[in-house]
C-alpha atoms as a PDB file:
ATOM      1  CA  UNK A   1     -50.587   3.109 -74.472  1.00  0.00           C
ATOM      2  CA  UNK A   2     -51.862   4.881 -77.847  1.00  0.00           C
ATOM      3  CA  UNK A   3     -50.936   2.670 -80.409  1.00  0.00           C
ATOM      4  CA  UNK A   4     -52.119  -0.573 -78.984  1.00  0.00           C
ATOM      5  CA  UNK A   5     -54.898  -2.444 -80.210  1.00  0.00           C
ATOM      6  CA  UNK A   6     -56.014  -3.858 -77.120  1.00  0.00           C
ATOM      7  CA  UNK A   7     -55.757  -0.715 -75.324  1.00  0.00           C
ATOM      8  CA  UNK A   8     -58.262   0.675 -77.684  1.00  0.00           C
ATOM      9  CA  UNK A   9     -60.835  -1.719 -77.199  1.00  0.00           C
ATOM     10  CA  UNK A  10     -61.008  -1.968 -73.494  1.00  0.00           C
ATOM     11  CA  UNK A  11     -61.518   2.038 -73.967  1.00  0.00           C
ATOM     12  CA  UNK A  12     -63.946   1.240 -76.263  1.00  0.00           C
ATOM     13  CA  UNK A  13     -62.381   3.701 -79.099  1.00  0.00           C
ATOM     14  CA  UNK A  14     -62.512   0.382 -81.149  1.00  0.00           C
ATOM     15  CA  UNK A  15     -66.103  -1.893 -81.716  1.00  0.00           C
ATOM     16  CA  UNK A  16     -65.883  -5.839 -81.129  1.00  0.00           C
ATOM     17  CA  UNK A  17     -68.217  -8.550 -79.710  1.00  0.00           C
ATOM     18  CA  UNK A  18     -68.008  -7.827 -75.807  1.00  0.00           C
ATOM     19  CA  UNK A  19     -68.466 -10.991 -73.626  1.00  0.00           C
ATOM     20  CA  UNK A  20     -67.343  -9.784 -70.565  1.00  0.00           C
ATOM     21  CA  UNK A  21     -65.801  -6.931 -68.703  1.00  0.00           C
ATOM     22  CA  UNK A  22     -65.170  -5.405 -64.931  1.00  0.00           C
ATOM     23  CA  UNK A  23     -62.940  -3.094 -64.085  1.00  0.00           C
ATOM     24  CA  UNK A  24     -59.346  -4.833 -64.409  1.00  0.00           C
ATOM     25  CA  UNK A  25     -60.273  -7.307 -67.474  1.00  0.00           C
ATOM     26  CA  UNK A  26     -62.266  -7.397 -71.039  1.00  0.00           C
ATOM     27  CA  UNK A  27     -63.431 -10.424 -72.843  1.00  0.00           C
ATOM     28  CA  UNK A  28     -64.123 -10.516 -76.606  1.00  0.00           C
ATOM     29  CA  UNK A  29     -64.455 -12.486 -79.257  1.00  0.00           C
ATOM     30  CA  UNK A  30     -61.621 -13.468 -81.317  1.00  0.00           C
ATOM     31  CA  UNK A  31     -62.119 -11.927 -85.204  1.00  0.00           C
ATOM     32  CA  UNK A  32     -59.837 -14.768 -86.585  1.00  0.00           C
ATOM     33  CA  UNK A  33     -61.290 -17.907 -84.562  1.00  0.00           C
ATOM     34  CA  UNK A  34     -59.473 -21.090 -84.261  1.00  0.00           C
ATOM     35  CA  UNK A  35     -62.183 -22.862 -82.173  1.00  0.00           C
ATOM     36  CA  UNK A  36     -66.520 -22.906 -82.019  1.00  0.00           C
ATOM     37  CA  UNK A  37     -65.968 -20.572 -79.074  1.00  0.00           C
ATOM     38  CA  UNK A  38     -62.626 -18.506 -79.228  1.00  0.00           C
ATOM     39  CA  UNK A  39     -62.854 -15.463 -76.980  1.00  0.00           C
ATOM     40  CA  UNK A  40     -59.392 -12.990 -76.082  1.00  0.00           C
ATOM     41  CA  UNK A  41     -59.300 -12.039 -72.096  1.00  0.00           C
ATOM     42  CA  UNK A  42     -57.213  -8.697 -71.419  1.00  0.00           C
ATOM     43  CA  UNK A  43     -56.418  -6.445 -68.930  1.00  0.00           C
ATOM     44  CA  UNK A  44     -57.123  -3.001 -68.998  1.00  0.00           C
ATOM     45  CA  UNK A  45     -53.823  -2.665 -67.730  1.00  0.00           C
ATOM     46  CA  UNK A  46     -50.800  -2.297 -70.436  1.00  0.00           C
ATOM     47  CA  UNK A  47     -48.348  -4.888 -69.988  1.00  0.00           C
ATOM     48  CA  UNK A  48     -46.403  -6.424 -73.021  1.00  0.00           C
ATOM     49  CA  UNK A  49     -46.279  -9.936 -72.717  1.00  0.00           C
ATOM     50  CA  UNK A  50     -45.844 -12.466 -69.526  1.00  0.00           C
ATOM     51  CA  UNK A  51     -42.167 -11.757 -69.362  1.00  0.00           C
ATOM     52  CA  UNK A  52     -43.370  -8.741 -68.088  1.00  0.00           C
ATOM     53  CA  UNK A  53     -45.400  -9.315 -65.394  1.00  0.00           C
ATOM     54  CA  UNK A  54     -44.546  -8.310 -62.019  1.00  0.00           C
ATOM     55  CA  UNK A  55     -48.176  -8.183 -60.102  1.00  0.00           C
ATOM     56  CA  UNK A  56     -49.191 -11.677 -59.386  1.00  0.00           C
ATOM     57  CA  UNK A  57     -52.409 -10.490 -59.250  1.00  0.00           C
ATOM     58  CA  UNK A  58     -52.602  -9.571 -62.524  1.00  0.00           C
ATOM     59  CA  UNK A  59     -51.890 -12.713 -63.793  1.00  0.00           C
ATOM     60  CA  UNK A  60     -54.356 -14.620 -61.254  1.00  0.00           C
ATOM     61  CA  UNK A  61     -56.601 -12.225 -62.189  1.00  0.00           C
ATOM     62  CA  UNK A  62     -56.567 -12.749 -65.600  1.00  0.00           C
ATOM     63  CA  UNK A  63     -56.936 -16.521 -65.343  1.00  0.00           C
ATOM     64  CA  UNK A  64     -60.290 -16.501 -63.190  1.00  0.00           C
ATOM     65  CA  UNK A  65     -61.429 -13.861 -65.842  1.00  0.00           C
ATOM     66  CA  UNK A  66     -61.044 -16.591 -68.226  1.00  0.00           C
ATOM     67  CA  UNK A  67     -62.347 -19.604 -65.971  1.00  0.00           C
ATOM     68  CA  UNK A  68     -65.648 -17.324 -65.343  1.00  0.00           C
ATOM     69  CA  UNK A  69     -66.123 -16.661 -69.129  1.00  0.00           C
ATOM     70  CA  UNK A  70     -65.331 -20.240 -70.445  1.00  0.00           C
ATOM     71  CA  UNK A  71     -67.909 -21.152 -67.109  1.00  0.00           C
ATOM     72  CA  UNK A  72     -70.715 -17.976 -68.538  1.00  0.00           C
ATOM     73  CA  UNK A  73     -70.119 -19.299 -72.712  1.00  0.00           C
ATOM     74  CA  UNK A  74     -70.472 -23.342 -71.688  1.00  0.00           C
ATOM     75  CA  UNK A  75     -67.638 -24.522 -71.501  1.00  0.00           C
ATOM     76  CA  UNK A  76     -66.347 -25.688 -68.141  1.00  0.00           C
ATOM     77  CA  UNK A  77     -68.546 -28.741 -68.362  1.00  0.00           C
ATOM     78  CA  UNK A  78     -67.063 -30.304 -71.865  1.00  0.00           C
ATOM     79  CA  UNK A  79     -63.748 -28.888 -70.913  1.00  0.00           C
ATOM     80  CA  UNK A  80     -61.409 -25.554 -72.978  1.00  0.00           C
ATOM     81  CA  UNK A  81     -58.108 -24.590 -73.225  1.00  0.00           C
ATOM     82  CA  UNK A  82     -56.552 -21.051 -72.092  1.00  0.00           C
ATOM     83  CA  UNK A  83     -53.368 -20.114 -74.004  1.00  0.00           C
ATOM     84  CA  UNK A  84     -51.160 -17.375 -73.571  1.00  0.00           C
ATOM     85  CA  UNK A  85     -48.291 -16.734 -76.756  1.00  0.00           C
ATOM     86  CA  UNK A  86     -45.391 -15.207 -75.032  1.00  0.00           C
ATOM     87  CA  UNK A  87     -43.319 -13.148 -77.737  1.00  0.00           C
ATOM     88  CA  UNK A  88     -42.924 -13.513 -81.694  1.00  0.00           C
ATOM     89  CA  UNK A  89     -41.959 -17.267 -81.146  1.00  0.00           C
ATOM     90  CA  UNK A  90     -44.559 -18.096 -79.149  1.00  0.00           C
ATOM     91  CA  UNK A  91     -47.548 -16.659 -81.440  1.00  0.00           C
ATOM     92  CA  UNK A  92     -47.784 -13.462 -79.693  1.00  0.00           C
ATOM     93  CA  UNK A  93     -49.312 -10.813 -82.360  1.00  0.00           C
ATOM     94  CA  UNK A  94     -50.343  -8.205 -80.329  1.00  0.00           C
ATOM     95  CA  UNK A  95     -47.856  -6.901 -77.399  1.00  0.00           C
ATOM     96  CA  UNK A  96     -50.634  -6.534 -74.851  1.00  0.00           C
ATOM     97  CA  UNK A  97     -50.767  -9.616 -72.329  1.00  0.00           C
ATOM     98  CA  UNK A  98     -53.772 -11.555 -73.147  1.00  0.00           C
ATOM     99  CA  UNK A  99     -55.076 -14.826 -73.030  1.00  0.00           C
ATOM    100  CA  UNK A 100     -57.168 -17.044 -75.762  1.00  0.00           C
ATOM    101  CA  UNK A 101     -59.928 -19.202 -74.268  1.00  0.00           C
ATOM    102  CA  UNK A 102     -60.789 -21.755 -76.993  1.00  0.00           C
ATOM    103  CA  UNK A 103     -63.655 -24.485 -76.603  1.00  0.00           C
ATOM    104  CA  UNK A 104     -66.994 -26.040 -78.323  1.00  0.00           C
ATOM    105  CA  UNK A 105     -65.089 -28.644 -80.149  1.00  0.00           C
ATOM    106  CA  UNK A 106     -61.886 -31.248 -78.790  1.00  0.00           C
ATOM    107  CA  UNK A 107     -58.679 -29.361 -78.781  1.00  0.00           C
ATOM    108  CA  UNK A 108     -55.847 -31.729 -79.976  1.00  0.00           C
ATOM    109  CA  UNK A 109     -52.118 -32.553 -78.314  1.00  0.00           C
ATOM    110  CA  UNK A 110     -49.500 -31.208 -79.390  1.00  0.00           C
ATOM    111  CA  UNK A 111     -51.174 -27.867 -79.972  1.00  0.00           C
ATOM    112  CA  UNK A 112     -48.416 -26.468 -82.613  1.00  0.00           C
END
């Protein structure tokens, strides 16, 4: 997809703080972080949001993407939090599926 942010960086037509990348997933570093360690997990794959997702794969995918970057930044240990905002309601600002892996300090309960 042309327009979308996300799409753009895991082409690399747009610079950010790379973490982590293979061929299905890229992990960066949130611009706007809400934690110590606030990283965004995609796929290279367009897809919306979760509503869309049809390849469980994808999805599983996407999570032990996560779990190995939380695991590479120091963070499995002390413990982090992986969020996914599903739509307008749920937080979502960017329509490309992605997940937030936030950690270095204790996340409260409830989260919003």
């Amino acid at each position: 997809m042309t327009d979308c942010l996300f799409c753009k960086i895991a082409a690399g037509e747009i610079p950010t703080e790379m973490v982590a990348s293979d061929d299905r997933f890229v992990g960066f570093r949130d611009i706007a972080a809400q934690a110590p360690t606030h990283i965004v997990v995609i796929p290279r794959a367009h897809v919306v949001s979760l509503n869309e997702v049809r390849d469980p794969n994808l999805i599983g995918g996407l999570m032990l993407f996560a779990r190995s970057i939380a695991e590479q930044e120091g963070l499995a240990g002390p413990g982090y939090r992986v969020v996914i905002n599903t739509n307008a309601d749920g937080g979502q600002t960017v329509f490309h599926i992605h997940a937030h892996v936030l950690g270095g300090r204790i996340m409260g309960w409830p989260p919003g």
